[in-house]
Protein backbone atom coordinates (compact mmCIF):
# COMPACT_ATOMS: atom_id res chain seq x y z
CA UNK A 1 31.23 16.15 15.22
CA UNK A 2 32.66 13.32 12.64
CA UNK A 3 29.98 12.56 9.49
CA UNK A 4 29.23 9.09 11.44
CA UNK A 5 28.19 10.74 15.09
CA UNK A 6 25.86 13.34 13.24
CA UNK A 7 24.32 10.63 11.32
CA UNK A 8 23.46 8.45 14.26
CA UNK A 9 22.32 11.29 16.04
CA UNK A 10 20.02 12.41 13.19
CA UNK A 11 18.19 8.87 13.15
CA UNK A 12 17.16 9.53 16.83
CA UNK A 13 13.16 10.02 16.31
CA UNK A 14 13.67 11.55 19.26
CA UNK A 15 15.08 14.25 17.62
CA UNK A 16 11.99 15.48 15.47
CA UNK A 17 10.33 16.09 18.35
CA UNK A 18 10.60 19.95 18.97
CA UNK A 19 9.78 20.36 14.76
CA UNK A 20 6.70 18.93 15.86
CA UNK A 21 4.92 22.59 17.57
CA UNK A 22 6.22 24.31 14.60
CA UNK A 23 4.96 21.88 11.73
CA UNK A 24 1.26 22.46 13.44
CA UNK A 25 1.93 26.09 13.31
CA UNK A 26 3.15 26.60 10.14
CA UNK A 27 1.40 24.01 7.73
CA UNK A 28 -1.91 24.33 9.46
CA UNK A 29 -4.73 24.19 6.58
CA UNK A 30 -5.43 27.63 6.37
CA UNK A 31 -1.84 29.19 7.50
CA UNK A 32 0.80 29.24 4.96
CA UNK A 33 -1.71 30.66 2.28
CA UNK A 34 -2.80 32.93 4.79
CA UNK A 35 0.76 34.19 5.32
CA UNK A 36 1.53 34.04 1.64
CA UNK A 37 -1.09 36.61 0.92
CA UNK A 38 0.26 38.67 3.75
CA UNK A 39 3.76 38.50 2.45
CA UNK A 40 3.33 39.35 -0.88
CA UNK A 41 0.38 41.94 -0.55
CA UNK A 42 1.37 43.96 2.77
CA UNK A 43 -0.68 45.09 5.37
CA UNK A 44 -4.26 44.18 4.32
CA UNK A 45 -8.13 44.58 6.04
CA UNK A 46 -9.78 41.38 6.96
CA UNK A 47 -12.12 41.76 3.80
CA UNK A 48 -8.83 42.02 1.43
CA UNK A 49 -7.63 38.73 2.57
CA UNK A 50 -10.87 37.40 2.61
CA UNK A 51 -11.19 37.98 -1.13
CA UNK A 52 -7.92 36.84 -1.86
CA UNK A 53 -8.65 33.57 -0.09
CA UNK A 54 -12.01 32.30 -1.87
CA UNK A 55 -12.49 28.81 -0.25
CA UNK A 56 -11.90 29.80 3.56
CA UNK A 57 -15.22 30.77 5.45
CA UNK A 58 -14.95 34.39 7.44
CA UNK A 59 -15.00 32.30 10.88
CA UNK A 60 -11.86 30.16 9.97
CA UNK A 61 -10.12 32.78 8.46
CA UNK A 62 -10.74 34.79 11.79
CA UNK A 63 -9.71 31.82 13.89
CA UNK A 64 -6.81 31.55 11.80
CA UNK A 65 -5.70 35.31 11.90
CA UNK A 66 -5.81 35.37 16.10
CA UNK A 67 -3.74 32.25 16.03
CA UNK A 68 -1.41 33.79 13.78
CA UNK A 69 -1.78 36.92 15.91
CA UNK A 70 -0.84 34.84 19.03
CA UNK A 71 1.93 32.93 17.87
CA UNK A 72 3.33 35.93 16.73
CA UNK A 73 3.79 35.59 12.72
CA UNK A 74 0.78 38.30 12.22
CA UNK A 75 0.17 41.88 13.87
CA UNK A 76 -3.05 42.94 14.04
CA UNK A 77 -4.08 46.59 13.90
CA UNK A 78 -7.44 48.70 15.26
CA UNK A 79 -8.08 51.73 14.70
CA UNK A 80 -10.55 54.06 16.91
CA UNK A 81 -12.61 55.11 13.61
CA UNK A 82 -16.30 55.37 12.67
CA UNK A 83 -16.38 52.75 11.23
CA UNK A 84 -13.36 51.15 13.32
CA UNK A 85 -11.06 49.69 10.81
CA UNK A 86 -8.55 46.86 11.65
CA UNK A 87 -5.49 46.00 9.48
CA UNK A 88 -3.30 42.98 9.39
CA UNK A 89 0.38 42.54 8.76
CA UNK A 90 3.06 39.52 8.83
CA UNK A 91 5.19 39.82 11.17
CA UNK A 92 9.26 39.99 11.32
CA UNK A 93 9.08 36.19 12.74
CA UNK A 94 6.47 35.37 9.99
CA UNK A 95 8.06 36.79 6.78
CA UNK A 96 11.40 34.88 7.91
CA UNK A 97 9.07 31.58 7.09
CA UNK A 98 9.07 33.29 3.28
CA UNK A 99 12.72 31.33 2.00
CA UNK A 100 11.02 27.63 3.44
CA UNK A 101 7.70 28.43 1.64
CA UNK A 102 9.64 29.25 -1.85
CA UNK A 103 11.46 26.17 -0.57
CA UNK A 104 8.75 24.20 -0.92
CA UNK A 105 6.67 25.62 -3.25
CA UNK A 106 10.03 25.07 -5.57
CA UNK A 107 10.29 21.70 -4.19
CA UNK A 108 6.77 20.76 -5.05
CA UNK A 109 6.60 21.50 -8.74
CA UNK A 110 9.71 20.12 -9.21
CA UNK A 111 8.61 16.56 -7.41
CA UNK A 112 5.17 16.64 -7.27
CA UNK A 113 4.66 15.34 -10.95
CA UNK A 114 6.72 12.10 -8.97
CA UNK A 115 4.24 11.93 -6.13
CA UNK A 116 0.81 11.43 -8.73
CA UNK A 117 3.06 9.27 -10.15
CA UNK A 118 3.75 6.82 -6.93
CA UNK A 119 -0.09 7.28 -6.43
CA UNK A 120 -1.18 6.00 -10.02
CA UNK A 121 1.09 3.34 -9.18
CA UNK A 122 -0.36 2.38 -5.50
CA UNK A 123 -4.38 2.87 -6.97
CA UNK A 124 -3.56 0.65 -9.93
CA UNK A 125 -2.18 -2.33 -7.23
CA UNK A 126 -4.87 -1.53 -4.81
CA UNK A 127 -7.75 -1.75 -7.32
CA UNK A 128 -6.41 -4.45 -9.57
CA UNK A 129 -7.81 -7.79 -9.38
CA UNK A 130 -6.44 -10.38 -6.50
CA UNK A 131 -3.99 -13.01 -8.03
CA UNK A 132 -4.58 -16.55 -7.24
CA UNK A 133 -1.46 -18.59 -6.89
C-alpha cells in the first residue's frame, strides 16, 4: 500500500467506526482508573479498590466491576467462606490496555498544559465584549 492509498483510506470516517465499542469500553468514567488500580495493586477485595477510588459510590464501582467482568478485562473471584470473600483481578486482555494508558497518561502531561491554554483562549473570546463594526 503506497503512502497516498493509506492516506485516503485513513480519512474514510468510515473507518473509526469499529474504535467506537472499544472507546466506550475503555474510557468509560469510572474504567481506566478502575483498571489502573487493578494493574498496579494486583488482585484486590471490593473494599481495597473502593478505598483506593474515593469519589466513586459502592453501586457504580459495582456496576463498573461486572462490566469489566463481562467484557473480559477483570476476573472476579468468590470464595465459599464465612464470611464469603470475593477478589478481583485484571485480566490478560485488560493489563495489555497498560502501554495505551502510560500512552496517554504521558501524552497528557506533556500536552495538557496546551489544552488550558486553547481554553483560556476560547473563554477570553467567548466572554469578551461584542465588537461593533
Amino acid at each position: 500500500m503506497t503512502d497516498t492509498t493509506w492516506q485516503a483510506e485513513r480519512s474514510d470516517p468510515e473507518l473509526a467506526r469499529p474504535i467506537a465499542p472499544v472507546v466506550d469500553i475503555v474510557f468509560s468514567r469510572w474504567t481506566t482508573p478502575i483498571l489502573w488500580a487493578l494493574h498496579a495493586s494486583g488482585r484486590q477485595r471490593f473494599v481495597e479498590l473502593e478505598r483506593q477510588l474515593t469519589s466513586i459510590s459502592p453501586k457504580v464501582l459495582t456496576q463498573r466491576l461486572r462490566q469489566l467482568e463481562r467484557d473480559g478485562l477483570v476476573q472476579r473471584t468468590y470464595y465459599a467462606e464465612v464470611p464469603p470473600r470475593v477478589e478481583y483481578e485484571i485480566t490478560e486482555l485488560g493489563a495489555s490496555l497498560a502501554p495505551l494508558f502510560a500512552s496517554l497518561a504521558t501524552r497528557a502531561g506533556e500536552r495538557l498544559p496546551e489544552v488550558d491554554r486553547a481554553r483560556s483562549d476560547y473563554d477570553a473570546r467567548e466572554h469578551a465584549p461584542a465588537r461593533r463594526g
